[in-house]
Protein backbone atom coordinates (compact mmCIF):
# COMPACT_ATOMS: atom_id res chain seq x y z
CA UNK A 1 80.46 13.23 13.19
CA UNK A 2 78.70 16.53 14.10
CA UNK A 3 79.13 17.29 17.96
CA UNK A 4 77.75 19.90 20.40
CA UNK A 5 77.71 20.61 24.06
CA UNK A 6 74.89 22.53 25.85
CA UNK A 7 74.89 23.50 29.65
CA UNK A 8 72.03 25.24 31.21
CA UNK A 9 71.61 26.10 34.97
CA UNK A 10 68.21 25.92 36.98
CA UNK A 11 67.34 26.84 40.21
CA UNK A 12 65.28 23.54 40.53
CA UNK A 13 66.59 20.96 42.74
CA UNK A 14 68.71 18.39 40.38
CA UNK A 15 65.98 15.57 41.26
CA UNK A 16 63.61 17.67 39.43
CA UNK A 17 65.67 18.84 36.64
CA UNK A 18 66.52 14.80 36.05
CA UNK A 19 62.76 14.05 36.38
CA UNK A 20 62.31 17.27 33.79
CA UNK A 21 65.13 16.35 31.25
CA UNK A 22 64.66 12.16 31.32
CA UNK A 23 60.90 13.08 30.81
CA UNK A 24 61.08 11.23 27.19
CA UNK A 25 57.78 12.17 25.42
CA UNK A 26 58.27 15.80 26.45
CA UNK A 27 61.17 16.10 24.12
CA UNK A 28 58.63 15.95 21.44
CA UNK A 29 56.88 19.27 22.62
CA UNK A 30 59.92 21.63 20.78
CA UNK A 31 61.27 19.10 18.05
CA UNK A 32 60.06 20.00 14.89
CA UNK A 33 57.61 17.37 13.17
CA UNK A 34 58.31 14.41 16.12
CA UNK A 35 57.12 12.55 18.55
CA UNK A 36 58.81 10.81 21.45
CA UNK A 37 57.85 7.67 23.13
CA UNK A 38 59.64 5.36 25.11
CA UNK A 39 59.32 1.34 24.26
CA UNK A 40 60.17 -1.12 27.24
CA UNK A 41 63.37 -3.58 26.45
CA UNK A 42 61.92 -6.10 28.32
CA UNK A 43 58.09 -5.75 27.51
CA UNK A 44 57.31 -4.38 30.96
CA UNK A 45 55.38 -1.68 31.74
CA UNK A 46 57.25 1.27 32.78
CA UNK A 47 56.91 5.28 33.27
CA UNK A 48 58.08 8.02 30.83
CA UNK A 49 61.56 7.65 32.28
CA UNK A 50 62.86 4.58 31.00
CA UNK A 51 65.11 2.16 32.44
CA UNK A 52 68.08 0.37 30.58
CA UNK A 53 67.84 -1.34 27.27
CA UNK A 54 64.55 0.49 27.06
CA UNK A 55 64.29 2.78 23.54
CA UNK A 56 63.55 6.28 23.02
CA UNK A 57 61.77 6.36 19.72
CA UNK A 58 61.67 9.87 18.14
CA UNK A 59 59.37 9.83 15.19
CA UNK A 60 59.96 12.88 12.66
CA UNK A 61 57.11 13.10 10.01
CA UNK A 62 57.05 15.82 7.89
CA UNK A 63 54.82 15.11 4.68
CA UNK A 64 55.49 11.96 3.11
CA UNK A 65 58.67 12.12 4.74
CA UNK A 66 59.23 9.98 8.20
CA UNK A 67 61.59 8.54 9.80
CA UNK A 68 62.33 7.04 13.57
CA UNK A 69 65.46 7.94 15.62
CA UNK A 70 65.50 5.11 18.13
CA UNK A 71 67.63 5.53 20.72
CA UNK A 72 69.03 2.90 23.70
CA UNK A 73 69.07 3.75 27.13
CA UNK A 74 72.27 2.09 27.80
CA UNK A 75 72.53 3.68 31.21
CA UNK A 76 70.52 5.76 33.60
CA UNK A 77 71.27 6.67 37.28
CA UNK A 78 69.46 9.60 38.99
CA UNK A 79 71.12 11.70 40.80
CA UNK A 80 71.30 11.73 44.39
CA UNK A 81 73.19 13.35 47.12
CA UNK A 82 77.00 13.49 46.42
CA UNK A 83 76.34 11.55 42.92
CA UNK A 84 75.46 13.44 39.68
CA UNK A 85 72.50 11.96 37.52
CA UNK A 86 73.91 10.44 34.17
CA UNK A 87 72.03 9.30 31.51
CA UNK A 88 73.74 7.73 28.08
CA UNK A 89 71.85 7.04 25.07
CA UNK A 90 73.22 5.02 21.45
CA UNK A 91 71.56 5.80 18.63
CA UNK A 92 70.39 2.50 16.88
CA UNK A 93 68.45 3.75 13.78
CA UNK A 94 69.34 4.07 10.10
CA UNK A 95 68.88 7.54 9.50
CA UNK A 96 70.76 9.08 12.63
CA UNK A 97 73.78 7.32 14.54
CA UNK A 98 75.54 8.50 17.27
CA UNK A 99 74.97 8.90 20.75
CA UNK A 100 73.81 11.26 23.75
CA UNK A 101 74.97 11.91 27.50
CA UNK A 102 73.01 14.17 29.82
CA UNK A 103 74.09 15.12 32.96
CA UNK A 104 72.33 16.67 36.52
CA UNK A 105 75.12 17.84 38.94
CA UNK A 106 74.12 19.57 42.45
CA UNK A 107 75.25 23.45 42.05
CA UNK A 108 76.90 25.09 45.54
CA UNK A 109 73.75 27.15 47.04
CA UNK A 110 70.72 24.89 45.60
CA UNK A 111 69.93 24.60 42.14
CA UNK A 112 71.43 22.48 39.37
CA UNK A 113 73.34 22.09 35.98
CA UNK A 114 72.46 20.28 33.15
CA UNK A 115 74.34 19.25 30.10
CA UNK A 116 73.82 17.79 26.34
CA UNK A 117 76.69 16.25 25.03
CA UNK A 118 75.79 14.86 21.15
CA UNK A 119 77.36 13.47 18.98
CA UNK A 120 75.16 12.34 15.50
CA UNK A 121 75.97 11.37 11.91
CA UNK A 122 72.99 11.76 9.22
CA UNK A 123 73.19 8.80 6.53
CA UNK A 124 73.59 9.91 3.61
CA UNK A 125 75.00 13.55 4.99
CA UNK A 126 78.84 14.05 3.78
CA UNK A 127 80.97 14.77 7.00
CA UNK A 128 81.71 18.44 5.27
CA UNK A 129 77.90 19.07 6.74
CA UNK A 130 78.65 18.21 10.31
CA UNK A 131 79.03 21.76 11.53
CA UNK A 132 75.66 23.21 9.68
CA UNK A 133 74.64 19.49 11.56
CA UNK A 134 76.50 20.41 15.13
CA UNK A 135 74.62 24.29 14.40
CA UNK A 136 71.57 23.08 13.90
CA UNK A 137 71.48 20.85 16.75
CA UNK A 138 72.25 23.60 19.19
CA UNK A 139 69.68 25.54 17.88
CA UNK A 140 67.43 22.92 18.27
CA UNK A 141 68.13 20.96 21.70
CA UNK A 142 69.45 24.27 22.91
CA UNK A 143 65.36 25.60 23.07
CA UNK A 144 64.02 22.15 23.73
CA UNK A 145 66.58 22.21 26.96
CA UNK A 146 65.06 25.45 28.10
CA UNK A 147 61.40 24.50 27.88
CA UNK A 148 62.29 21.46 29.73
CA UNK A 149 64.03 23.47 32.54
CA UNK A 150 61.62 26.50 32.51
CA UNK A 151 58.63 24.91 32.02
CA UNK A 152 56.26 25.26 35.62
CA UNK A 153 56.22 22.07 37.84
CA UNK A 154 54.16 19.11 36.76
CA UNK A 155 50.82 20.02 38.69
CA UNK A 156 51.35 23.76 38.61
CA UNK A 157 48.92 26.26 36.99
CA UNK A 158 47.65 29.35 36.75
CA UNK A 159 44.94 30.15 39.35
């Protein structure tokens, strides 16, 4: 199984860096060929964020190649004063197995830290490709991590 850590710190306050990261359909915006959505476990109608037993879908379609990456929110708790924000995520597709843990701590004087822990396996993909796998992955959640932590504040703009 191919596995990578990332850890970024922000000087926004961890409820908006949760609100940021758990921001589903964002993820799509620096993911190659995809696009994120979340689909309610229970039928409900619910926000970007997800609740759990909801699914992250990632769709990647490149040509006449597609495939979906669904993933289960198996358990989701904002953070909040003295408690660090934890989200966990299975991967339930096919293609891509594995799993997902972020996590929003509180920093000593303001700001917060966020981390990616994955761990995926690519059917099909012999183990002997896990660290190209693990490399790639960096690469790739590594920038979408950034533009979810540097992008300006839902409702900011340019004047």
């Amino acid at each position: 199984m191919a596995r990578f850590l990332l850890t970024r710190r922000s000087p926004l306050p961890p409820a908006e860096c949760w609100r940021r990261l758990t921001d589903w359909p964002r993820h799509g915006e620096r993911v190659p060929f995809t696009r994120v959505r979340v689909v309610p476990g229970s039928g409900d109608v619910r926000d970007v964020h997800g609740l759990p037993g909801d699914l992250v879908v990632a769709r990647t379609r490149l040509g006449p190649l597609r495939f979906d990456d669904p993933m289960e929110i198996v358990e989701l708790t904002a953070p909040a004063p003295g408690r660090d924000g934890h989200c966990r995520l299975a991967k339930r597709g096919r293609a891509v197995r594995g799993g997902a843990e972020l996590r929003v701590r509180a920093v000593d004087g303001g700001g917060s830290e966020a981390s990616w822990a994955e761990e995926l396996r690519i059917a099909g993909l012999p183990a002997l490709f896990d660290p190209v796998v693990a490399g790639v992955g960096r690469v790739v959640f590594g920038r979408l991590l950034d533009h979810l932590l540097d992008a300006p504040a839902q409702g900011a703009g340019a004047e």
